[in-house]
Each structure stands twice: as structure tokens, then as C-alpha cells.
PDB file of N, CA and C in Angstrom:
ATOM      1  N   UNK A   1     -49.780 126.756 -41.760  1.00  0.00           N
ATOM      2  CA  UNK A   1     -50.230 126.487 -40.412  1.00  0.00           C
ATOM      3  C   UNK A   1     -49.074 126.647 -39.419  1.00  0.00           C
ATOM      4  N   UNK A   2     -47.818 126.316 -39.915  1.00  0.00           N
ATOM      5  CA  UNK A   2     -46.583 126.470 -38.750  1.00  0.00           C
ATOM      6  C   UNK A   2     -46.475 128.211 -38.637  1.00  0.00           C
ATOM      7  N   UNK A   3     -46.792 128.819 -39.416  1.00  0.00           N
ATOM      8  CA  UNK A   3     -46.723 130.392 -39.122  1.00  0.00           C
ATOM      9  C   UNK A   3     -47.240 130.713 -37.720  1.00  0.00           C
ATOM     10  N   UNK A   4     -48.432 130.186 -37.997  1.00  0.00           N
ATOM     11  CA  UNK A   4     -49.895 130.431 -37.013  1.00  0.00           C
ATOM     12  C   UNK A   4     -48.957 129.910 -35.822  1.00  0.00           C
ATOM     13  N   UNK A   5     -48.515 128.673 -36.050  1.00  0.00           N
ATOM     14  CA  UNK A   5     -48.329 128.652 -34.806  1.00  0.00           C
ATOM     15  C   UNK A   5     -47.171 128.495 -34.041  1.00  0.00           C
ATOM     16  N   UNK A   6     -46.057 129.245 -34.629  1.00  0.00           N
ATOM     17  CA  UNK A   6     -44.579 129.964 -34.462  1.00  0.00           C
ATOM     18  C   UNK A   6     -45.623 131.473 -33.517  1.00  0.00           C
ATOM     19  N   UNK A   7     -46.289 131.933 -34.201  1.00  0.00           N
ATOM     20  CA  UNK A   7     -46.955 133.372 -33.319  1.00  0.00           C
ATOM     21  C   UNK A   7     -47.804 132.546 -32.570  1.00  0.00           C
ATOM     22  N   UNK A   8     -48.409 131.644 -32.452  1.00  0.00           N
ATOM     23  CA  UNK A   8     -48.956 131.758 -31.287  1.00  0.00           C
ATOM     24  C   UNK A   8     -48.011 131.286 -30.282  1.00  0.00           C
ATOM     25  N   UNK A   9     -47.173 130.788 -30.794  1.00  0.00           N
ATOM     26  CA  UNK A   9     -45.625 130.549 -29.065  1.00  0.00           C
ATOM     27  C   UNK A   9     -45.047 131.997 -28.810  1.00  0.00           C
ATOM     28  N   UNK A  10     -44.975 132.617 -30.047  1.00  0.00           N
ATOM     29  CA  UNK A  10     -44.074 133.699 -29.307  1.00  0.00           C
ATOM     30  C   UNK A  10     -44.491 134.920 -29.258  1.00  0.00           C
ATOM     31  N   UNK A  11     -45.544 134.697 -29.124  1.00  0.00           N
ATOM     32  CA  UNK A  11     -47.018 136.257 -28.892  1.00  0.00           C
ATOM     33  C   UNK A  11     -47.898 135.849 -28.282  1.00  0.00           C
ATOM     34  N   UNK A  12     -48.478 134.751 -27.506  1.00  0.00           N
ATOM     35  CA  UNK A  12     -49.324 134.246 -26.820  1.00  0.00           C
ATOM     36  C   UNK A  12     -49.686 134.913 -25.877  1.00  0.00           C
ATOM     37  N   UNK A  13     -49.106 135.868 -25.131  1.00  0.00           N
ATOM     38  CA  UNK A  13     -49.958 136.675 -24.104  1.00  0.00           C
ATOM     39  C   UNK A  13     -50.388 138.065 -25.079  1.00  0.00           C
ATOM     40  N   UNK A  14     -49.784 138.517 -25.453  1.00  0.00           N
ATOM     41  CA  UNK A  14     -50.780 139.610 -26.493  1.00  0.00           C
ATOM     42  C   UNK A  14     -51.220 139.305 -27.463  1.00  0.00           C
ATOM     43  N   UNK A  15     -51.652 137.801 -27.720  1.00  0.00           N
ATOM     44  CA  UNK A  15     -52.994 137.762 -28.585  1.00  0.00           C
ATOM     45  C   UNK A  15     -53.810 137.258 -27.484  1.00  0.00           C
ATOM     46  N   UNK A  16     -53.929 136.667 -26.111  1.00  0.00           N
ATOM     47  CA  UNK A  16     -54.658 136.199 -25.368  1.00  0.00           C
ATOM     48  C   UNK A  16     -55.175 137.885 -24.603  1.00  0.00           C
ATOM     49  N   UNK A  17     -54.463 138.232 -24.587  1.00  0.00           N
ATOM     50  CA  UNK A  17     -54.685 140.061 -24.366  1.00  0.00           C
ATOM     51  C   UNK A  17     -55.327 141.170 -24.878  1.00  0.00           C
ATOM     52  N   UNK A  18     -55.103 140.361 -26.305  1.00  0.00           N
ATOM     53  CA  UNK A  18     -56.478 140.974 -27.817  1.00  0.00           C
ATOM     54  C   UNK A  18     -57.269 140.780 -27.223  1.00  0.00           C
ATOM     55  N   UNK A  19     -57.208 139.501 -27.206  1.00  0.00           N
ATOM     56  CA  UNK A  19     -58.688 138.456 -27.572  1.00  0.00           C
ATOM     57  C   UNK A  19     -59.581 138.995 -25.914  1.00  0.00           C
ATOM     58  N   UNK A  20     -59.462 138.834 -24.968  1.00  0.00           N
ATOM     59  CA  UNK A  20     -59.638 139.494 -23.689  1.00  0.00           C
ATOM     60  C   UNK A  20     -60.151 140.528 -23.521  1.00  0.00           C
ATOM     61  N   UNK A  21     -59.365 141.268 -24.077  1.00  0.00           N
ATOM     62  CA  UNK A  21     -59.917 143.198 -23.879  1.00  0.00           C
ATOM     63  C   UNK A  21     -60.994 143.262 -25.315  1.00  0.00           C
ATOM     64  N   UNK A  22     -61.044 142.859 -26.482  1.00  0.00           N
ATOM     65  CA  UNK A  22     -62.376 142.788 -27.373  1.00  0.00           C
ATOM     66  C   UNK A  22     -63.068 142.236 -26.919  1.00  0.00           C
ATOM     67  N   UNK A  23     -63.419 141.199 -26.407  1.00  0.00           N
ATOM     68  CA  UNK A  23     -64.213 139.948 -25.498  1.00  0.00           C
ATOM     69  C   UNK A  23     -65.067 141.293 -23.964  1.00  0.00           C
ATOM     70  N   UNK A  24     -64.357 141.933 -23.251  1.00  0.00           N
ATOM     71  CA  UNK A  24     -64.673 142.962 -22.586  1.00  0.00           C
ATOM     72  C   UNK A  24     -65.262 144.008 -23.122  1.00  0.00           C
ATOM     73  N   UNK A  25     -64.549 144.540 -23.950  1.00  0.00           N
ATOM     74  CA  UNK A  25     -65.273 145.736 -24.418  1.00  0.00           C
ATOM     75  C   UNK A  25     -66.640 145.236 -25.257  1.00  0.00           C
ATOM     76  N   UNK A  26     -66.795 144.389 -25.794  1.00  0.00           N
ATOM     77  CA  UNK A  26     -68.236 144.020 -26.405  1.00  0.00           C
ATOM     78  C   UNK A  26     -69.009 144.001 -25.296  1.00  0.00           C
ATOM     79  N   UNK A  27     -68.609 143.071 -24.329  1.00  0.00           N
ATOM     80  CA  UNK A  27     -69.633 142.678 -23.059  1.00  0.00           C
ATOM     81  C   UNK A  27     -69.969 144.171 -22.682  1.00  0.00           C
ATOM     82  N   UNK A  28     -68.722 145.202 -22.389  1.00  0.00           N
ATOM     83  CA  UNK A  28     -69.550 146.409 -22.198  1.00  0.00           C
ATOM     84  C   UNK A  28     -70.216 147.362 -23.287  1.00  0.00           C
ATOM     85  N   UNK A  29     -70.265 146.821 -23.939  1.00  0.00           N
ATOM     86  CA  UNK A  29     -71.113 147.634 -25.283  1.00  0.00           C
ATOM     87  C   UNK A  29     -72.406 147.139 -25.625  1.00  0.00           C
ATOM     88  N   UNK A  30     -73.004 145.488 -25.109  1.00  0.00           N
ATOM     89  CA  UNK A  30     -73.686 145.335 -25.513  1.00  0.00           C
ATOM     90  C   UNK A  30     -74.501 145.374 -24.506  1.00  0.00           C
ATOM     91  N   UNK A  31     -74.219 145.269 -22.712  1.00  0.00           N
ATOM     92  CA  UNK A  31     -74.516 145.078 -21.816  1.00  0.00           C
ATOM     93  C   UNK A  31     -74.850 145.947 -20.812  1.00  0.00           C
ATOM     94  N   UNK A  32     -73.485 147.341 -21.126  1.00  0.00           N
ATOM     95  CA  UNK A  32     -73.330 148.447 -20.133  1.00  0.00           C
ATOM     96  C   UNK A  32     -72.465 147.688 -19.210  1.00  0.00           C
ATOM     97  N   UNK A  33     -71.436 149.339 -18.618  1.00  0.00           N
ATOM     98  CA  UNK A  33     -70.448 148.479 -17.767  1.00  0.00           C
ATOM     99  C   UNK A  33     -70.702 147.771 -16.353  1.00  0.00           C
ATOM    100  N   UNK A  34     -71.611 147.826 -15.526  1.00  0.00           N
ATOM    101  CA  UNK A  34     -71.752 147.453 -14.846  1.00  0.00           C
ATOM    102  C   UNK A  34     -72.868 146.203 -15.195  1.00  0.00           C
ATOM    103  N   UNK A  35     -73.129 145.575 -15.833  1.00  0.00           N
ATOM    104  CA  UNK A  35     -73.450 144.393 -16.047  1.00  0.00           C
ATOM    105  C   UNK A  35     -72.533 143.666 -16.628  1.00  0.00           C
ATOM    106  N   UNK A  36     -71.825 144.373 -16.926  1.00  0.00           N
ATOM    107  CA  UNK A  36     -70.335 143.230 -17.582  1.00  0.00           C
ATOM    108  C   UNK A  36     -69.963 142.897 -16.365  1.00  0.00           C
ATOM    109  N   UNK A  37     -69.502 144.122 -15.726  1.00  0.00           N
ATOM    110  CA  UNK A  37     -67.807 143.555 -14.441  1.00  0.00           C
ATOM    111  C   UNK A  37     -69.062 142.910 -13.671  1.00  0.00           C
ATOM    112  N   UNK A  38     -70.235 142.421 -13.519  1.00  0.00           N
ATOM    113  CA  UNK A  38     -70.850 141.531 -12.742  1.00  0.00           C
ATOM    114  C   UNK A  38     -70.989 140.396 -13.807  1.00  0.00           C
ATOM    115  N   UNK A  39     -70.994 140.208 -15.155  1.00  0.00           N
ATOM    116  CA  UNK A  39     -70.797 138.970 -15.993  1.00  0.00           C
ATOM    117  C   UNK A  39     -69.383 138.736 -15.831  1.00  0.00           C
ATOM    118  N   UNK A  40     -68.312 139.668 -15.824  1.00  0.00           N
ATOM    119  CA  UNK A  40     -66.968 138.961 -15.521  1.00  0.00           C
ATOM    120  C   UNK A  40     -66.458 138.386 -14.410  1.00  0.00           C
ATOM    121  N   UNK A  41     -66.963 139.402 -13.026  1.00  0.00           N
ATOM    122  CA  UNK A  41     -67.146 138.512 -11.722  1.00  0.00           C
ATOM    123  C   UNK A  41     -67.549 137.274 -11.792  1.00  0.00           C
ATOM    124  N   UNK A  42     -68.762 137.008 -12.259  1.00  0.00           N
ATOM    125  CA  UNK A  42     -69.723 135.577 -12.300  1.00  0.00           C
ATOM    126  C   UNK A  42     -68.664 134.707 -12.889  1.00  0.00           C
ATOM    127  N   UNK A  43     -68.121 135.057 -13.918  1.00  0.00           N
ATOM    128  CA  UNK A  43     -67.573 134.225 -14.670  1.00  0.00           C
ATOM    129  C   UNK A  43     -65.800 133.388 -14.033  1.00  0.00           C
ATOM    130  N   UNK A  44     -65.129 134.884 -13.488  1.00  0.00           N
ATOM    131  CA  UNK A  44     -64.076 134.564 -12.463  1.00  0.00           C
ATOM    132  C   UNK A  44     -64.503 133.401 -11.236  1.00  0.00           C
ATOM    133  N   UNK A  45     -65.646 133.800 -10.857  1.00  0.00           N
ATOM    134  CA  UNK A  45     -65.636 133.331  -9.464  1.00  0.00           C
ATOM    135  C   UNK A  45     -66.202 131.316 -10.228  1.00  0.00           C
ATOM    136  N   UNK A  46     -66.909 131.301 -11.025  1.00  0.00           N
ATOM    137  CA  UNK A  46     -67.068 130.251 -11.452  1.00  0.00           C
ATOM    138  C   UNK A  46     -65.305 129.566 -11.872  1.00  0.00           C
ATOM    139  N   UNK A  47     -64.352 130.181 -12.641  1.00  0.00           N
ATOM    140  CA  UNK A  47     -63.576 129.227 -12.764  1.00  0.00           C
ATOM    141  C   UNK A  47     -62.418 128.770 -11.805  1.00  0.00           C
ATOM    142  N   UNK A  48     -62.920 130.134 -10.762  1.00  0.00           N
ATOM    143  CA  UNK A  48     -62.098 129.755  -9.093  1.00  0.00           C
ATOM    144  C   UNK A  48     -62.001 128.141  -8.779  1.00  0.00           C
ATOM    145  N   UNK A  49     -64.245 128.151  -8.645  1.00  0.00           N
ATOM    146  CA  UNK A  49     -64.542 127.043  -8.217  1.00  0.00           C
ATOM    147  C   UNK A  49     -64.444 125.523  -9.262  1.00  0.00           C
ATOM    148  N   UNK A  50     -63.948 125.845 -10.375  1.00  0.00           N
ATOM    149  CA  UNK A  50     -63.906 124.483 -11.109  1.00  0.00           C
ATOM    150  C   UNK A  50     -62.689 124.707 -10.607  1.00  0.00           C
ATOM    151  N   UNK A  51     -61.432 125.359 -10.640  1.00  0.00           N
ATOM    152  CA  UNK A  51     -60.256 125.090 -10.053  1.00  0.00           C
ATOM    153  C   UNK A  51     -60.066 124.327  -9.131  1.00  0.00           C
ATOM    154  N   UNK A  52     -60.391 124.883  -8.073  1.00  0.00           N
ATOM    155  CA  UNK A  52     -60.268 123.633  -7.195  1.00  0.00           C
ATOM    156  C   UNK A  52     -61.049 122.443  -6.880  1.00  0.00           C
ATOM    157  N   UNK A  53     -62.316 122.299  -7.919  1.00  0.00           N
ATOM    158  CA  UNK A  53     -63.043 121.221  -7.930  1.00  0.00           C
ATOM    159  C   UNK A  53     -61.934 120.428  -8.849  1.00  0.00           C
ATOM    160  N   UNK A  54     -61.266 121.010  -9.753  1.00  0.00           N
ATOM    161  CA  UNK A  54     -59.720 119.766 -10.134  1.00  0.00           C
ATOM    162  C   UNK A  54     -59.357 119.795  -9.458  1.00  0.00           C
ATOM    163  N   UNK A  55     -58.968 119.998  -7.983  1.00  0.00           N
ATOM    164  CA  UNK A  55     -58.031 119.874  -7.121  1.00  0.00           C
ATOM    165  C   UNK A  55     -58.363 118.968  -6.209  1.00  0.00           C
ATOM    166  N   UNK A  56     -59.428 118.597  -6.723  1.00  0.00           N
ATOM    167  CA  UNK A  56     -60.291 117.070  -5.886  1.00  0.00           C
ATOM    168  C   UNK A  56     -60.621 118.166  -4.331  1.00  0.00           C
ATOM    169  N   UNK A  57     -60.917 118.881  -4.023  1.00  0.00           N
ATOM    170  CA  UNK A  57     -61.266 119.729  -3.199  1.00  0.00           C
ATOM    171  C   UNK A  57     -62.467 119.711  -2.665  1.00  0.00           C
ATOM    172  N   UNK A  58     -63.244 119.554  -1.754  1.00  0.00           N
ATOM    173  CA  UNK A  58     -64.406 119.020  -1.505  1.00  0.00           C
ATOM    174  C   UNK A  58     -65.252 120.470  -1.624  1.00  0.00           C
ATOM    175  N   UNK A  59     -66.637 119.951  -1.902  1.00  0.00           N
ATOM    176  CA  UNK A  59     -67.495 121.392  -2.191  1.00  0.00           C
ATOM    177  C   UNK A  59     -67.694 122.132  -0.607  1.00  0.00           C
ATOM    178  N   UNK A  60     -67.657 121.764   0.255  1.00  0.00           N
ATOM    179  CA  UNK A  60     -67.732 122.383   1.801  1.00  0.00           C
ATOM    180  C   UNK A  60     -66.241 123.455   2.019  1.00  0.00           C
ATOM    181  N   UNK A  61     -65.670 122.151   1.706  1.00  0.00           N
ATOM    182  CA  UNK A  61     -64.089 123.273   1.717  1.00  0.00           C
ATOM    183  C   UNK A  61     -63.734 124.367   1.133  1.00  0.00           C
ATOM    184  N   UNK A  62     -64.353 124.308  -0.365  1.00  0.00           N
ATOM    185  CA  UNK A  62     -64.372 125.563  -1.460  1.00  0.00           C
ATOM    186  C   UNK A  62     -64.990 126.488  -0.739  1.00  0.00           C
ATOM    187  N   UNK A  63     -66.544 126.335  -0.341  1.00  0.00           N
ATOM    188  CA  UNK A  63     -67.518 126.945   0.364  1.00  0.00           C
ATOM    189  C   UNK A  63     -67.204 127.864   1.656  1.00  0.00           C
ATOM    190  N   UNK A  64     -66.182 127.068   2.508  1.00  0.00           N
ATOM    191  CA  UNK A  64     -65.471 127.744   3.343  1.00  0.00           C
ATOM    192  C   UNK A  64     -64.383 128.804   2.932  1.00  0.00           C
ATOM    193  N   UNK A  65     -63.830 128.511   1.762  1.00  0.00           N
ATOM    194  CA  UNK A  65     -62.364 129.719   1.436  1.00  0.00           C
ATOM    195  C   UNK A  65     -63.566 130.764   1.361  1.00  0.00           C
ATOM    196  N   UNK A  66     -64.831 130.677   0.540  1.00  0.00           N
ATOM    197  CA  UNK A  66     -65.305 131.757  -0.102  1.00  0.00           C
ATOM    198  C   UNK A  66     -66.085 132.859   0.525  1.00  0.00           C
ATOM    199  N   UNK A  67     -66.574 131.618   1.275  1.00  0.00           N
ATOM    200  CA  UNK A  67     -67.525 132.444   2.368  1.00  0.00           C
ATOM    201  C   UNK A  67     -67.184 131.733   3.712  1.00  0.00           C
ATOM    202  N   UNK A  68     -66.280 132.233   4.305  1.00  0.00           N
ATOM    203  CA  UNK A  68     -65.450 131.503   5.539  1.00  0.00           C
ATOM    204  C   UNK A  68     -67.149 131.682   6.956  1.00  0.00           C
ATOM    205  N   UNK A  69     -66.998 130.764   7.423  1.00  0.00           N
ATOM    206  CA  UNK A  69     -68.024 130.208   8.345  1.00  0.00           C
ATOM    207  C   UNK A  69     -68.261 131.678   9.589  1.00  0.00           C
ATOM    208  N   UNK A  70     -69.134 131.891   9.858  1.00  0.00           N
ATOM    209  CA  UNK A  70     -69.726 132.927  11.208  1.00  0.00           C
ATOM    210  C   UNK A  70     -69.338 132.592  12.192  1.00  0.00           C
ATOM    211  N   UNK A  71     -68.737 133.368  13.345  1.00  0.00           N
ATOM    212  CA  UNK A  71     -69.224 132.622  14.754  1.00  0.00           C
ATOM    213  C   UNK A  71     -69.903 133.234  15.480  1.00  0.00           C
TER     214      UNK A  71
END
């Protein structure tokens, strides 16, 4: 188990980089590409907003970065 996880300290962005680009390329294989990069959008823009919902950030305020108000 210390192997595993000697590589995962000192390779952690190219196995998070594997794991990422297989994770993509399925979504576009099983989906077609343009329903992926709109499942990966969905999915970005969702962990925007839990981001700063940890940031104790109020839901109006988020609402405003995203879609900033008309005049």
C-alpha cells in the first residue's frame, strides 16, 4: 500500500490527468462530442457554484458573478 501511495505523491497530476482524459473520452464515445462538452460544462459550472457556496457566499451573490444583473 505505501507503493500506491509514494506514486500517488509523486505522479498525482498525471494520474489525475489519466483518469480525466479516459473519464472524457468515454463521455464522448458514449454520448457524442457535443453532448459531453455540454455534460462537462454542466458539471464545471456546478462545482463553480458549490465553491463558493463553501465560501459561505450567498446564492444572490453567486447569481450575480454568473449572470451579472441588466440595466
Amino acid at each position: 500500500m505505501d507503493v500506491f501511495w509514494e506514486l500517488w505523491q509523486q505522479h498525482r497530476g498525471k494520474i489525475l490527468g489519466a483518469i480525466l482524459g479516459f473519464l472524457v473520452g468515454v463521455l464522448i464515445l458514449v454520448f457524442g462530442f457535443l453532448k459531453a462538452i455540454f455534460l462537462i460544462s454542466c458539471a464545471f459550472l456546478g462545482y463553480y457554484i458549490g465553491k463558493l457556496l463553501d465560501k459561505k457566499e450567498s446564492l444572490r451573490d453567486i447569481l450575480d458573478k454568473i449572470l451579472p444583473p441588466g440595466r
